[in-house]
Protein backbone atom coordinates (compact mmCIF):
# COMPACT_ATOMS: atom_id res chain seq x y z
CA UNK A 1 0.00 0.00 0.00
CA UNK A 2 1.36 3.61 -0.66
CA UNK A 3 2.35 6.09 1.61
CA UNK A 4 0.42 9.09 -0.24
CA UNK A 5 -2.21 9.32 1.66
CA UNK A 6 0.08 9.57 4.69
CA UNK A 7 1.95 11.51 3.38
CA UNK A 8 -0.61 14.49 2.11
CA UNK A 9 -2.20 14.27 5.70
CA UNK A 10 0.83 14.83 7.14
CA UNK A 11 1.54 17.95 5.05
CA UNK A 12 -1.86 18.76 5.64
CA UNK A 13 -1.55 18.64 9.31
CA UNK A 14 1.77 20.81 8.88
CA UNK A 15 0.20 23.39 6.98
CA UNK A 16 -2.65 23.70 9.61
CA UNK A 17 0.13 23.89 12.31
CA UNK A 18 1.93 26.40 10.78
CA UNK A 19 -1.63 28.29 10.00
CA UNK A 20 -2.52 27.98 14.18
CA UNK A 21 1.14 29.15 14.85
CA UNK A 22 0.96 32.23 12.91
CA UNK A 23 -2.76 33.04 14.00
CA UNK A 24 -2.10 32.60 17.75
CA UNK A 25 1.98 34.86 17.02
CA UNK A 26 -0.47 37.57 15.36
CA UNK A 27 -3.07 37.46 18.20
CA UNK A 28 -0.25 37.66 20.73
CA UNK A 29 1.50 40.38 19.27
CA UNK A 30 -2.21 42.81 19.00
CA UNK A 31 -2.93 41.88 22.13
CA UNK A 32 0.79 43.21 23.34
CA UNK A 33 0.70 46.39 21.23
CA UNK A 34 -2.89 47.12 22.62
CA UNK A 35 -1.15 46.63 26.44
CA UNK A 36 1.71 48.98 25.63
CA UNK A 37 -0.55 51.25 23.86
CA UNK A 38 -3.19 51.57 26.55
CA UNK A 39 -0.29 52.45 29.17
CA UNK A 40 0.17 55.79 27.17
CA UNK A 41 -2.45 57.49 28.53
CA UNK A 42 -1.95 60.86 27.27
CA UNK A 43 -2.27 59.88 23.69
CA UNK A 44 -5.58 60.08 21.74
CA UNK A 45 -7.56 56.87 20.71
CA UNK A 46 -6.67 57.07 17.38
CA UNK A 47 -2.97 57.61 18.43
CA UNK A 48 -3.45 54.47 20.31
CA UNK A 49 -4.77 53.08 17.84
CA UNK A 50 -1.35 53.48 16.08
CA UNK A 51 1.03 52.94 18.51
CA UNK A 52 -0.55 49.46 19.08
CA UNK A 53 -0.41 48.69 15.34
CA UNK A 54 2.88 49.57 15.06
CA UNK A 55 3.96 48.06 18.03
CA UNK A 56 2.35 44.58 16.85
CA UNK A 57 3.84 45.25 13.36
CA UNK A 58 7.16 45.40 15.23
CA UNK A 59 6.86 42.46 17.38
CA UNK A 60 5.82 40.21 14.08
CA UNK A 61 9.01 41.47 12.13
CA UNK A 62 11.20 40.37 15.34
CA UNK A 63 9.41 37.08 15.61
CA UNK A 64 9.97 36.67 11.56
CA UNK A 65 13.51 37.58 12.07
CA UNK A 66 13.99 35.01 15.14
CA UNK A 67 12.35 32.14 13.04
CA UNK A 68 14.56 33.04 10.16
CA UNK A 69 18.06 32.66 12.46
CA UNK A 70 16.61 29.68 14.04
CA UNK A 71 16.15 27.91 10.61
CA UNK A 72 19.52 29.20 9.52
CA UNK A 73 20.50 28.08 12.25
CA UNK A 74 18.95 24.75 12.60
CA UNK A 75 20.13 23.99 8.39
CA UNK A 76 23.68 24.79 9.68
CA UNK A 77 23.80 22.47 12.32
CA UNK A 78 21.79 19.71 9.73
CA UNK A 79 24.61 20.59 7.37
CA UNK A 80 27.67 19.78 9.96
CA UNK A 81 26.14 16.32 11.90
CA UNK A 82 25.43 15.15 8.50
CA UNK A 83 29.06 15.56 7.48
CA UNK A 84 30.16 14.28 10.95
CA UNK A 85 28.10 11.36 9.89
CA UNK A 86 29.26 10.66 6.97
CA UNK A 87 32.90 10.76 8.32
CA UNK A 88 32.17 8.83 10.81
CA UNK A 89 30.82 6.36 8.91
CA UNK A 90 32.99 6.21 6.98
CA UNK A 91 35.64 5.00 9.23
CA UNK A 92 33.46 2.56 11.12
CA UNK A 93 33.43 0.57 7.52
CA UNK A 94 37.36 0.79 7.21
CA UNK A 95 37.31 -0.43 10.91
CA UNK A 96 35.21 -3.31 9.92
CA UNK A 97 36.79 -3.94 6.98
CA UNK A 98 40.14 -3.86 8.08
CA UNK A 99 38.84 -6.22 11.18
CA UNK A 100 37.23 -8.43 8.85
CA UNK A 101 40.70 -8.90 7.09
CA UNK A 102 42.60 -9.29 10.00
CA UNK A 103 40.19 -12.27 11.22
CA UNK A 104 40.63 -13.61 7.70
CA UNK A 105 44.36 -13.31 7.35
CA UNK A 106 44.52 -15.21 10.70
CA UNK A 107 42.22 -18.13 9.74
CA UNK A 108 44.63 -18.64 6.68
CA UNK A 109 47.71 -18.61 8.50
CA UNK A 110 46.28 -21.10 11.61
CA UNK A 111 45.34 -23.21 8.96
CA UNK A 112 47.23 -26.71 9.18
């Protein structure tokens, strides 16, 4: 049996985990832009207004910019273990191999 169908919930699911993500990051940052904005007493309501727009607008952008370091960041590290991995690898099979011969080379020469 395939693993498409699987495989398209799963990206489905992702998508709609990303989509809750960014819906509950967009709530959060409104709802911290109205706080800061309704500590400024002295400003109008439509200055407010702005100030917690802006303020939201600002804490988005620094949560984009976060995310964006994180996956740099995250690819980077992907990028290094893999070649670790490879290396390392690599010498467990010459390990193996070279063990392999020396178990040989020892049967031949206890050989009667």
């Amino acid at each position: 049996m395939s693993d498409c169908p699987n495989e398209t919930a799963a990206a489905g699911l992702a998508r709609l985990e990303g989509y809750l993500m960014s819906q509950a990051a967009l709530r959060e940052a409104r709802e911290r832009g109205e706080a800061f904005a309704h500590g400024l007493t002295w400003l109008g309501a439509g200055e407010q207004e702005e100030i917690s727009r802006r303020f939201a607008e600002h804490h988005l952008d620094l949560r984009k910019e976060m995310l964006a370091a994180t996956v740099a960041r995250a690819e980077e590290l992907r990028a290094e273990y893999a070649h670790r991995y490879t290396h390392l690898r690599r010498r467990a099979t010459g390990l193996a191999l070279a063990a392999f011969a020396l178990c040989t080379l020892a049967l031949l020469l206890c050989r009667p």
